[in-house]
C-alpha atoms as a PDB file:
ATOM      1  CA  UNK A   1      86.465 -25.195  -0.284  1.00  0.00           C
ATOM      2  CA  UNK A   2      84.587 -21.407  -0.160  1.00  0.00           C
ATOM      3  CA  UNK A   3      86.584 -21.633   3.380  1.00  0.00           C
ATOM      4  CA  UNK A   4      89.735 -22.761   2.302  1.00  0.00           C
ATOM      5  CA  UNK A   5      89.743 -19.980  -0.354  1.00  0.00           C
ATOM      6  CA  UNK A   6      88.653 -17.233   2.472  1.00  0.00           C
ATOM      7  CA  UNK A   7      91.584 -18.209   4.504  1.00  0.00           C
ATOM      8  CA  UNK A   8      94.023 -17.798   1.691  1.00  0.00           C
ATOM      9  CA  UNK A   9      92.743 -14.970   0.812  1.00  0.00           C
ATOM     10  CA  UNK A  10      92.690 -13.267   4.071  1.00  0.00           C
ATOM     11  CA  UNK A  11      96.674 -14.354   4.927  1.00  0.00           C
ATOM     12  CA  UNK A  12      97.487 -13.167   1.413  1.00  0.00           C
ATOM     13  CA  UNK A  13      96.073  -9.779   1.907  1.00  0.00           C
ATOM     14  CA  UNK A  14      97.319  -8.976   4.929  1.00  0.00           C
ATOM     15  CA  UNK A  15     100.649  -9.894   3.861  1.00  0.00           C
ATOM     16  CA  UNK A  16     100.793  -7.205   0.721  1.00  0.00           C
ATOM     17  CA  UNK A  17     102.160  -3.971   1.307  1.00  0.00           C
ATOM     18  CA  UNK A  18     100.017  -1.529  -0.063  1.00  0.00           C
ATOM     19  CA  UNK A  19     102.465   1.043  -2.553  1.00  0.00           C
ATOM     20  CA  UNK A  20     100.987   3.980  -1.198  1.00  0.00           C
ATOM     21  CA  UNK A  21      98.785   5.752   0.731  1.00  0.00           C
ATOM     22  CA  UNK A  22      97.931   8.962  -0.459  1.00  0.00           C
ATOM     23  CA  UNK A  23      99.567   9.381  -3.568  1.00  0.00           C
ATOM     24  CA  UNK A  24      99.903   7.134  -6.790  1.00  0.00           C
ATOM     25  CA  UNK A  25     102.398   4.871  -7.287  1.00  0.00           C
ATOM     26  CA  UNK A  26     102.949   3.723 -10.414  1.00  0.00           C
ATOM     27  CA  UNK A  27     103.238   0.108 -11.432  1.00  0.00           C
ATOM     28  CA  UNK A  28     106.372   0.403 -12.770  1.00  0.00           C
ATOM     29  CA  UNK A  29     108.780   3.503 -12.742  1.00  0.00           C
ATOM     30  CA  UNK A  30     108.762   6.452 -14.967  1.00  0.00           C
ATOM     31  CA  UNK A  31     112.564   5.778 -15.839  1.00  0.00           C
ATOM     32  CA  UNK A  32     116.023   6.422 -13.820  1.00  0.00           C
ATOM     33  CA  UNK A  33     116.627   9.482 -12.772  1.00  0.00           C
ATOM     34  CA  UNK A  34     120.171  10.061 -14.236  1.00  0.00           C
ATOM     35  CA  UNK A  35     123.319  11.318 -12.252  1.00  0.00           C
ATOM     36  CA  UNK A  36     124.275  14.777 -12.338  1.00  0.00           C
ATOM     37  CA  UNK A  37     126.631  17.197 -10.229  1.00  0.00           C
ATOM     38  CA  UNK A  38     125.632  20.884  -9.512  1.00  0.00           C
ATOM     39  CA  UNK A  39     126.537  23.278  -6.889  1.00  0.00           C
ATOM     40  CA  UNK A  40     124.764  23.747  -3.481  1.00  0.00           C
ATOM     41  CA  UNK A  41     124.004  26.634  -1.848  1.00  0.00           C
ATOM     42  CA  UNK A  42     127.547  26.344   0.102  1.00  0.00           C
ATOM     43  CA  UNK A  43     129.186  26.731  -3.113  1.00  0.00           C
ATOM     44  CA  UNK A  44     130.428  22.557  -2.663  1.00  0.00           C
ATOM     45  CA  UNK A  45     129.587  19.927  -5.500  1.00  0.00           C
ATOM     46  CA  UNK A  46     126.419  17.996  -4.958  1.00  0.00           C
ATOM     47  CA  UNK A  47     126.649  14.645  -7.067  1.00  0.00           C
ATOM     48  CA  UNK A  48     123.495  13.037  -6.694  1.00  0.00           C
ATOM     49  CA  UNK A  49     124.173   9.455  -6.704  1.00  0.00           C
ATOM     50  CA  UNK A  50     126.834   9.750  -4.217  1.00  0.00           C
ATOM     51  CA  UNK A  51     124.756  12.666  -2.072  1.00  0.00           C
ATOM     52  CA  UNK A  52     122.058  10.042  -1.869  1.00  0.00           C
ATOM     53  CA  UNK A  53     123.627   7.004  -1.632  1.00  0.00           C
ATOM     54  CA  UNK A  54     122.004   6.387   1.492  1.00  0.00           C
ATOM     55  CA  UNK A  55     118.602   7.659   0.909  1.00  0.00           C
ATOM     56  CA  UNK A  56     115.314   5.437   0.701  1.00  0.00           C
ATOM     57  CA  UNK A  57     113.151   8.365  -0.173  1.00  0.00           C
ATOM     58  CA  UNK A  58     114.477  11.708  -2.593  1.00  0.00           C
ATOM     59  CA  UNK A  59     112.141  14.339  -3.246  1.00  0.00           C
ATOM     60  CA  UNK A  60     113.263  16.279  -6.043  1.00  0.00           C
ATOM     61  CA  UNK A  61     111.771  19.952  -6.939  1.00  0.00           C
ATOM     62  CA  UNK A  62     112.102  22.382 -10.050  1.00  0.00           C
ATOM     63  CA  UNK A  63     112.034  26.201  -9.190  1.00  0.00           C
ATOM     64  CA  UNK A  64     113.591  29.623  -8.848  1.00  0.00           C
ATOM     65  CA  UNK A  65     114.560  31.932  -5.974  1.00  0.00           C
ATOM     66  CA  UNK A  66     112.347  35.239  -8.105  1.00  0.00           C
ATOM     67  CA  UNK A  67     109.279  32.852  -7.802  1.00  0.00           C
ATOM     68  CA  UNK A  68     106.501  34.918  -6.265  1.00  0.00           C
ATOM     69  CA  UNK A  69     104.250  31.946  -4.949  1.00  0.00           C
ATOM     70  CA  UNK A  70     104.641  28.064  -5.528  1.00  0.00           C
ATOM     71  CA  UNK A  71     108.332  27.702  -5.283  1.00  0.00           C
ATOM     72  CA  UNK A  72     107.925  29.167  -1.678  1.00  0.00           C
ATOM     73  CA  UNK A  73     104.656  27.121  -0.770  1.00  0.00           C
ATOM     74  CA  UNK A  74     106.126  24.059  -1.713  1.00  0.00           C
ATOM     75  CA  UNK A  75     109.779  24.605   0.213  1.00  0.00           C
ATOM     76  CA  UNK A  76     107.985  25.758   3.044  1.00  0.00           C
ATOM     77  CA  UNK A  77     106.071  22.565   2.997  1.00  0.00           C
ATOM     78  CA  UNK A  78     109.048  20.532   2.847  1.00  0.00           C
ATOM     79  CA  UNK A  79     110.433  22.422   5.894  1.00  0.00           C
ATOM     80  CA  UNK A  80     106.878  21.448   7.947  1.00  0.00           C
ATOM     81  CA  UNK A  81     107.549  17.980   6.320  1.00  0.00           C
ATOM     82  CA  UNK A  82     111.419  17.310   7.517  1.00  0.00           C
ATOM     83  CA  UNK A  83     110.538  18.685  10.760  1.00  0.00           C
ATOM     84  CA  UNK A  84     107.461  16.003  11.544  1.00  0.00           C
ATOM     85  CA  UNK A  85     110.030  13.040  11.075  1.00  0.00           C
ATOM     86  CA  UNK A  86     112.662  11.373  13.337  1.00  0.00           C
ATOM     87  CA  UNK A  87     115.883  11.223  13.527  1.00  0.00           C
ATOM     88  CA  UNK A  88     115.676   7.816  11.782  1.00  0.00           C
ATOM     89  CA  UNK A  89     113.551   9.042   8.750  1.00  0.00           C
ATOM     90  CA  UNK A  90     115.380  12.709   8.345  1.00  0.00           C
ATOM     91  CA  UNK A  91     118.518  10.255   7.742  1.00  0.00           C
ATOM     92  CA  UNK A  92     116.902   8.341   4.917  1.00  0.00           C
ATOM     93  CA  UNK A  93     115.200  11.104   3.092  1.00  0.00           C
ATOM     94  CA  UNK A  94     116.850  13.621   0.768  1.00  0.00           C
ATOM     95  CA  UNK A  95     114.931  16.796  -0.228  1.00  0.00           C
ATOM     96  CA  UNK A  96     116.542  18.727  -3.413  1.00  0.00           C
ATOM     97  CA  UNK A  97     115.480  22.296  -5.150  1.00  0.00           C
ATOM     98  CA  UNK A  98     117.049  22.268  -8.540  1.00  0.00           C
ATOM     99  CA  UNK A  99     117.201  26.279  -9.615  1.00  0.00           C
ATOM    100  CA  UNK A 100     115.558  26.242 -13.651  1.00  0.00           C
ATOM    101  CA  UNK A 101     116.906  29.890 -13.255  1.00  0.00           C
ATOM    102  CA  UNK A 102     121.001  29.480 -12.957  1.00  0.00           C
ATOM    103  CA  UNK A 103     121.399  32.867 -14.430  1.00  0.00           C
ATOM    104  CA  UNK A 104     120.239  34.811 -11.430  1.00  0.00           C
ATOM    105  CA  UNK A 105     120.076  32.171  -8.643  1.00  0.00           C
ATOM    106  CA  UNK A 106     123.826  31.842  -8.006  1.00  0.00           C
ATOM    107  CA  UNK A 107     125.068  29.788  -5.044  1.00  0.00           C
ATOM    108  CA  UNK A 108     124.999  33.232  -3.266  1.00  0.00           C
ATOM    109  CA  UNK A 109     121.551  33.858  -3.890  1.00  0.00           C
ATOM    110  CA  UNK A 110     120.406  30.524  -3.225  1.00  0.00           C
ATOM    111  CA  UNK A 111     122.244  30.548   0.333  1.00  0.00           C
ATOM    112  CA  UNK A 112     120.230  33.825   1.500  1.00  0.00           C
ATOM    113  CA  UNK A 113     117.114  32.195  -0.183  1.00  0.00           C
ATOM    114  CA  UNK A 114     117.906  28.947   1.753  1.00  0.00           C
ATOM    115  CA  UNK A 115     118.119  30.977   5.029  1.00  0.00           C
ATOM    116  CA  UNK A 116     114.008  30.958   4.911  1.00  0.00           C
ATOM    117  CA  UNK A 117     113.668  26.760   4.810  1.00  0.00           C
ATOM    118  CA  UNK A 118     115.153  24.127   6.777  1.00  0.00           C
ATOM    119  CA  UNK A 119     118.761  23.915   6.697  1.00  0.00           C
ATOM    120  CA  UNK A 120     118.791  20.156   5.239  1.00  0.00           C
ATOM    121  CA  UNK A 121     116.932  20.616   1.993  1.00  0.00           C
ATOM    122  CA  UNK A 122     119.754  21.193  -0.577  1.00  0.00           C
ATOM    123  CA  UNK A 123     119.340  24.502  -3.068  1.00  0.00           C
ATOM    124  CA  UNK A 124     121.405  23.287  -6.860  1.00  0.00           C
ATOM    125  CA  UNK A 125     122.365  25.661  -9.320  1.00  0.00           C
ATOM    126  CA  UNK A 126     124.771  24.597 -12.488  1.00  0.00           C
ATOM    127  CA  UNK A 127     125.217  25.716 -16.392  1.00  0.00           C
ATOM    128  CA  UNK A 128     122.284  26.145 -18.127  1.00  0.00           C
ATOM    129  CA  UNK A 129     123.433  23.257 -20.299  1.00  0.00           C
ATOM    130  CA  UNK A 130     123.574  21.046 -17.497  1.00  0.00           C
ATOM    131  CA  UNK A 131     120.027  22.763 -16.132  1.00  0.00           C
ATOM    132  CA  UNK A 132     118.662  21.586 -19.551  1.00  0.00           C
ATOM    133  CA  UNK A 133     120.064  17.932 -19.421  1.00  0.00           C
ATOM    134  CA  UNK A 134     118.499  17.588 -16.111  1.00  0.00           C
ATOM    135  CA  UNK A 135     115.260  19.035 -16.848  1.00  0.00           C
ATOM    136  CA  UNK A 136     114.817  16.500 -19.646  1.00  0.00           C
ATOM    137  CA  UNK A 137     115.858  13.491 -17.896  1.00  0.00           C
ATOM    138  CA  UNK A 138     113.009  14.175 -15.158  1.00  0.00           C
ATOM    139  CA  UNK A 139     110.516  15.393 -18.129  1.00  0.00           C
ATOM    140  CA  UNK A 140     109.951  19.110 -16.327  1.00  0.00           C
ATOM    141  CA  UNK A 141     108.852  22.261 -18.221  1.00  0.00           C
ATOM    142  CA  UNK A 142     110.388  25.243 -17.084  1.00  0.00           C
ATOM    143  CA  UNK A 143     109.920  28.704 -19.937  1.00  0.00           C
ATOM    144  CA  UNK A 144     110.617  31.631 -19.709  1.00  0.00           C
ATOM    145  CA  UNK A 145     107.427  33.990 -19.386  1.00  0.00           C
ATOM    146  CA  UNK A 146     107.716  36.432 -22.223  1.00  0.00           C
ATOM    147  CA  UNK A 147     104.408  38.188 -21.877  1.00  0.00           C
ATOM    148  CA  UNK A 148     105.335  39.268 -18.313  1.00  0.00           C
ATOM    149  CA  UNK A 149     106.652  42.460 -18.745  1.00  0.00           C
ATOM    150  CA  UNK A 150     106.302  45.025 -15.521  1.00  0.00           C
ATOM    151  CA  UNK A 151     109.760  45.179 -13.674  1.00  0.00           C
ATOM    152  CA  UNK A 152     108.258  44.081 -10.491  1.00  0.00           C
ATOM    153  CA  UNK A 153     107.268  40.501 -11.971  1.00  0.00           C
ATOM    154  CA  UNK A 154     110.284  39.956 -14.636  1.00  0.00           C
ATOM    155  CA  UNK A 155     111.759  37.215 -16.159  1.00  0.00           C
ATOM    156  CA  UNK A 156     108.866  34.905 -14.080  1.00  0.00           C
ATOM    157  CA  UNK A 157     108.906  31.025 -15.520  1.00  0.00           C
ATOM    158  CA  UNK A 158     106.105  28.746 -16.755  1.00  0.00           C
ATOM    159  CA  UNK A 159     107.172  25.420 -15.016  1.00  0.00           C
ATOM    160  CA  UNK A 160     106.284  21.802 -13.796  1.00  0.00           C
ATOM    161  CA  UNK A 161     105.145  21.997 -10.302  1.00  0.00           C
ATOM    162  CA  UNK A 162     104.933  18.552  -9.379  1.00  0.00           C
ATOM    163  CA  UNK A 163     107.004  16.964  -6.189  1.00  0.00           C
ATOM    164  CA  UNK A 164     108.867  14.391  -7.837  1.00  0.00           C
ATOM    165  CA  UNK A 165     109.266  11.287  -5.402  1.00  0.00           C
ATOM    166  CA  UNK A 166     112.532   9.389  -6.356  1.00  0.00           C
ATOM    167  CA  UNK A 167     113.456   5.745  -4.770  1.00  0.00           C
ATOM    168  CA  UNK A 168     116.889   4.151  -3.399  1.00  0.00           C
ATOM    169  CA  UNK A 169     117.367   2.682  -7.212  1.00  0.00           C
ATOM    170  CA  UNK A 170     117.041   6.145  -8.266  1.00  0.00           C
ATOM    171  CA  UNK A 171     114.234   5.059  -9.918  1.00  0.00           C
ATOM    172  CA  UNK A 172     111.183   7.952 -10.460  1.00  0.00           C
ATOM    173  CA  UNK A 173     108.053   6.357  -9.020  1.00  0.00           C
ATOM    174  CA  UNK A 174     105.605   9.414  -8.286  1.00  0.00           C
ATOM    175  CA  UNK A 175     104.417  12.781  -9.212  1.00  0.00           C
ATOM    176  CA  UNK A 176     103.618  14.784  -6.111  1.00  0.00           C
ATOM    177  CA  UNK A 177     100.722  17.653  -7.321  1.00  0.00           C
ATOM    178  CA  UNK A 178     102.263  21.254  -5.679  1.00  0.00           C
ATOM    179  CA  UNK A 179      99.263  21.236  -3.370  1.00  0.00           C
ATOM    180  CA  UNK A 180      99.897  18.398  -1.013  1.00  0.00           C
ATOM    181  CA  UNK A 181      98.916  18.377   2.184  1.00  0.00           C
ATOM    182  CA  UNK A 182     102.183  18.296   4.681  1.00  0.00           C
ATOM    183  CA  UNK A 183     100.508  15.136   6.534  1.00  0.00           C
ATOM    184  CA  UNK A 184     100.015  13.509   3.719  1.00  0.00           C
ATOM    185  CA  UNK A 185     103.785  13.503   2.707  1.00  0.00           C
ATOM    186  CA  UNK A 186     104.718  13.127   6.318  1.00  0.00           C
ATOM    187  CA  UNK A 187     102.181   9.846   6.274  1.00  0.00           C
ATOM    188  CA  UNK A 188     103.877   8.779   2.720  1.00  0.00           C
ATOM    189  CA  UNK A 189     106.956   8.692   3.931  1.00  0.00           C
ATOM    190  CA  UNK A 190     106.326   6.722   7.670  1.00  0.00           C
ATOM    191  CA  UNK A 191     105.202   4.394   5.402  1.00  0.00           C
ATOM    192  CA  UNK A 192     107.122   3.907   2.218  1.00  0.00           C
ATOM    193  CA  UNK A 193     110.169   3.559   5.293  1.00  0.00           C
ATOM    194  CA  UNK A 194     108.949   0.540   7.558  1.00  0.00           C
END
């Protein structure tokens, strides 16, 4: 019987897919990620749902183009990232920067900005109404630093820094901490795509 049980064991292990290697994965999802339509940095309407349509694996980032250090870190990252994969993967993986600074990072701005990363990860700006909408639908905190005051460091935000690793269903299954290693994600992604 202890044999029997060992056996069925052993198939039924080997058969799971493990959710994830390196990062969490929760049990269940967050929530939907709802649809929304900004502007890239082309100027051209970006609709999510129908952007991604096609996409197994979105990763979705809050920032602005006057950030002096994580914004940069992390889209440089993703640039190290979409490079490591094939042609298979780079056509099943979306990666979005969604400007929490529309004010200043107009589609103009965001083009030059875009100029430093690789050319597929799409730069969205909007309304600050629609900006705020988003931002509450993915649960990101993005303020306005007050106390920063020298003109070399103005109008700086306190924000969410997390990666935020959305599924074909649209569905928001993992927060990515800023700090990731590149491999890591690379890894992540060879594997949530077999």
């Amino acid at each position: 019987m202890v044999k029997l049980i060992s056996i069925f064991l052993l198939l039924f292990l080997t058969n799971c897919k493990k959710g994830s290697l390196h990062f969490p994965t929760n049990s269940y999802p967050l929530k939907s990620a709802e649809n929304f339509i900004l502007l890239n940095q082309h100027g051209e309407d970006f609709d999510f749902y129908l952007n991604t349509k096609e996409k197994k694996v979105i990763l979705l980032f809050f920032g602005y183009s006057h950030c002096p250090d994580i914004c940069i870190s992390v889209l440089e990252k993703l640039s190290v990232v979409y490079s490591k994969l094939s042609d298979f993967e780079k056509n099943k993986v979306s990666m979005l920067f969604i400007s929490i600074d529309p004010g200043r990072d107009n589609t103009e701005l965001l083009k030059k900005y875009a100029s430093r990363f690789d050319s597929n990860i799409s730069l969205l700006t909007g309304n600050m109404e629609t900006i705020k909408k988003i931002k509450s639908n993915f649960r990101v905190i993005a303020e306005r630093n007050e106390k920063v005051s020298t003109q070399k460091r103005d109008g700086e935000y306190i924000h969410s820094t997390n990666l935020i690793w959305i599924n074909s269903q649209k569905e928001i299954l993992r927060m990515i901490p800023h700090q990731f290693h590149t491999n890591d994600l690379v890894e992540e992604i060879h594997f949530s795509l077999q």
